[in-house]
Protein backbone atom coordinates (compact mmCIF):
# COMPACT_ATOMS: atom_id res chain seq x y z
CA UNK A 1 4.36 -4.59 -3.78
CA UNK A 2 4.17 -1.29 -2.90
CA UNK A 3 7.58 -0.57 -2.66
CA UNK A 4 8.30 -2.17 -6.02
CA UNK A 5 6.43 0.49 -7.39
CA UNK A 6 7.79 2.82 -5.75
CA UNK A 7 11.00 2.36 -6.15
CA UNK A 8 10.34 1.81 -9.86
CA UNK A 9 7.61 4.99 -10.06
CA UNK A 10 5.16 2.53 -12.00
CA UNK A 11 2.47 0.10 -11.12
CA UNK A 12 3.40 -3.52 -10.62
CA UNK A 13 1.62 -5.12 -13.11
CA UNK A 14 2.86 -2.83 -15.82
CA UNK A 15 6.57 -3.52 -14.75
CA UNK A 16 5.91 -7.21 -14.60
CA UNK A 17 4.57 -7.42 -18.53
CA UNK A 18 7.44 -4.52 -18.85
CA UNK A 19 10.27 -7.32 -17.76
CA UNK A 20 8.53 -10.42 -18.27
CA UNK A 21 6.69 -9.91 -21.65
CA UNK A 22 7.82 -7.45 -23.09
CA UNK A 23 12.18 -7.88 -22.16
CA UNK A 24 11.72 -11.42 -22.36
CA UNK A 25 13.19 -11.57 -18.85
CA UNK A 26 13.14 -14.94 -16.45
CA UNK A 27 11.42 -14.94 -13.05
CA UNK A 28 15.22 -15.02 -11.46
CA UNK A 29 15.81 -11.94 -13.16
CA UNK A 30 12.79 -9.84 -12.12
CA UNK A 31 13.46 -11.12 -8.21
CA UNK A 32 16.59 -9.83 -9.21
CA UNK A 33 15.97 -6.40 -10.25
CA UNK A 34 12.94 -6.08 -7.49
CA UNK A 35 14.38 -7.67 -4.67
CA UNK A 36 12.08 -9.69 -4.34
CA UNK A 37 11.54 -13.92 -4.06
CA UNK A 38 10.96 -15.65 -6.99
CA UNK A 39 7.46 -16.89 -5.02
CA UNK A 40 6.13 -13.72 -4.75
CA UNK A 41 7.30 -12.70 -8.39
CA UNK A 42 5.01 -15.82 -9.62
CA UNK A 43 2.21 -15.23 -7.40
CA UNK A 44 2.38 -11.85 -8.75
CA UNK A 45 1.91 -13.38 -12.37
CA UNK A 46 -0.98 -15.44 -11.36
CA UNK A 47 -2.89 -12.21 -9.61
CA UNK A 48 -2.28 -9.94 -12.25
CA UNK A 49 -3.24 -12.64 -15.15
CA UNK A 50 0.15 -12.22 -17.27
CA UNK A 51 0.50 -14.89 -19.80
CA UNK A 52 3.36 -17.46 -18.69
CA UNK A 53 5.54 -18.34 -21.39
CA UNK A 54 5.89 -22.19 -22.47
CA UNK A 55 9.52 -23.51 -21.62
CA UNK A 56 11.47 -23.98 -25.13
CA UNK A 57 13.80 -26.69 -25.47
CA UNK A 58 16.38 -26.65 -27.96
């Protein structure tokens, strides 16, 4: 986690609602950007209480 924000210069949880809420971006595509597993991106979500989005089907 730590590195994350490094690397990015902000805190986690404001780069997670950054991507995620914000950029509309998928939990692939933050592990993506972070280099980091998709596991740890979600159990990221949970600890930092960011809204999950509901799964839209067309």
């Amino acid at each position: 986690m730590r590195l994350v924000e490094r690397v990015f210069e902000k805190p986690i949880e404001e780069l997670l609602k950054q991507w995620y809420l914000d950029e509309k971006k998928s939990i692939a595509e933050i592990s993506e950007i972070s280099e980091v597993s998709t596991c740890t991106i979600q159990k990221w979500l949970v600890l930092f209480e960011v809204p999950r989005r509901h799964l839209t089907f067309m």
